[in-house]
Protein backbone atom coordinates (compact mmCIF):
# COMPACT_ATOMS: atom_id res chain seq x y z
CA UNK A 1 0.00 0.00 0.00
CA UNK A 2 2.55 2.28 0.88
CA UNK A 3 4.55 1.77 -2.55
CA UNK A 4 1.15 2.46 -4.60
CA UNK A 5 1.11 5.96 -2.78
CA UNK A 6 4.69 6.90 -3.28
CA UNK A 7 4.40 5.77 -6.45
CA UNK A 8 1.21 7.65 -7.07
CA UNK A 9 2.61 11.24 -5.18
CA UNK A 10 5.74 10.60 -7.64
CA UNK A 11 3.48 10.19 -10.84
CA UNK A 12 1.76 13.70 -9.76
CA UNK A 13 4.84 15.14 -9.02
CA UNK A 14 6.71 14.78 -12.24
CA UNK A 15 3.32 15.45 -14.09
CA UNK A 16 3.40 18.69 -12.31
CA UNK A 17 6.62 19.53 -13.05
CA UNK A 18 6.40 18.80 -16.79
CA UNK A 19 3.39 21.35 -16.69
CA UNK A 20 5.29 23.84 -15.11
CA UNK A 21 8.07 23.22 -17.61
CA UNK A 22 5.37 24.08 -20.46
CA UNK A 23 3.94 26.74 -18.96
CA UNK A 24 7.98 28.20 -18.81
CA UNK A 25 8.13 27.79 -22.91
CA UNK A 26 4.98 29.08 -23.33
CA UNK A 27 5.29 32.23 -21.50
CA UNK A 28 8.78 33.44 -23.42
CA UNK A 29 7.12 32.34 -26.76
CA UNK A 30 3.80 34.40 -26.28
CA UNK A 31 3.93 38.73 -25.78
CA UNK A 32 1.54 40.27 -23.06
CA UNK A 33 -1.92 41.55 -24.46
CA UNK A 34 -2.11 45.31 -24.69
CA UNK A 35 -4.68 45.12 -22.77
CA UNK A 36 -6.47 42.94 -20.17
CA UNK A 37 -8.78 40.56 -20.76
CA UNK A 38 -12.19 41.94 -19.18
CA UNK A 39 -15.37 39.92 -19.28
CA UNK A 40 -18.72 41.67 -19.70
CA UNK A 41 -22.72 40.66 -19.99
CA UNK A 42 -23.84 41.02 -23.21
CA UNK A 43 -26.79 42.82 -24.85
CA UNK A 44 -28.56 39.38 -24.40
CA UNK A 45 -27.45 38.37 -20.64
CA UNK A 46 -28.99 41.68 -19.54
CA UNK A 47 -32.38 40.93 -21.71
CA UNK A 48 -32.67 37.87 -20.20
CA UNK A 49 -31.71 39.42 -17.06
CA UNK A 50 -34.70 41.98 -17.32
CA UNK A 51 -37.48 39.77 -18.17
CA UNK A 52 -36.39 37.51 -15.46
CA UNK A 53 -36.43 40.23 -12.41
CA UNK A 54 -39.85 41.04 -14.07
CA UNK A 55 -41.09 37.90 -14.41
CA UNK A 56 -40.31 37.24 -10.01
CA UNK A 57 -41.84 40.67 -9.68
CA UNK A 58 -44.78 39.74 -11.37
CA UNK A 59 -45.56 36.44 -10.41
CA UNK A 60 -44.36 36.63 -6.80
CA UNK A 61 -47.63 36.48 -5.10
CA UNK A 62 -48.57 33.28 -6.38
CA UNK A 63 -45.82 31.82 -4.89
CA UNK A 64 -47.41 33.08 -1.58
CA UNK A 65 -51.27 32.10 -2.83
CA UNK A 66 -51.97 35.95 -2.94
CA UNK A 67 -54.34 37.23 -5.37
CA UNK A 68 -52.90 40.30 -7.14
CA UNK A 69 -56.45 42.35 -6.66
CA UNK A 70 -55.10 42.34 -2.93
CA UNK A 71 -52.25 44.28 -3.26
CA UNK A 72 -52.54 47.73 -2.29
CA UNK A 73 -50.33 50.66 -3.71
CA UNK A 74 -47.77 49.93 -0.92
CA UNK A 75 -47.06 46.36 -2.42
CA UNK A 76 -46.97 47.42 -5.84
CA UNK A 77 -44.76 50.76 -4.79
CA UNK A 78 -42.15 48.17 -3.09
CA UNK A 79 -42.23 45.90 -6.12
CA UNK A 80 -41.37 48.67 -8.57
CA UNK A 81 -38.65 49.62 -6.32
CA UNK A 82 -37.36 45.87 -6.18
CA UNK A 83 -37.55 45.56 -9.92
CA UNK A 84 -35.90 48.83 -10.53
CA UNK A 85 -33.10 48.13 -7.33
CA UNK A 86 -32.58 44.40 -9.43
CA UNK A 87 -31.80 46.12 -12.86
């Protein structure tokens, strides 16, 4: 037992060393970006993003068996304000 897991911590070690080894080449082939690499939503991701804050604003209640002819201008006033705090 003891020979499979120094065996098997040896295995991982020279794997890792081989990867650092390629990372080594790779970095003095490749030149730096001029600029950083910054991820963004899309036009689409905040659509979708939209619809689905409306769609929890809208059909909240039901999720609490509460008909919407129930809700008084406070509930409505504090789901506008949730939708528009969400966007």
């Amino acid at each position: 037992m003891e020979r499979t897991r120094e065996s098997g911590r040896d295995r991982r070690r020279v794997l890792a060393r081989e990867r650092r080894e390629r990372q080594d080449v790779l970095a003095g082939e490749l030149a730096p970006g001029s600029a950083p690499l910054v991820w963004g939503a899309g036009v689409g991701s905040r659509l979708l993003a939209v619809v689905w804050l409306a769609l929890l604003v809208v059909f909240g209640p039901f999720a609490y068996d509460r008909d919407l002819a129930a809700f008084d201008w406070a509930d409505w006033l504090f789901r506008g304000w949730g939708l528009a705090a969400g966007i």
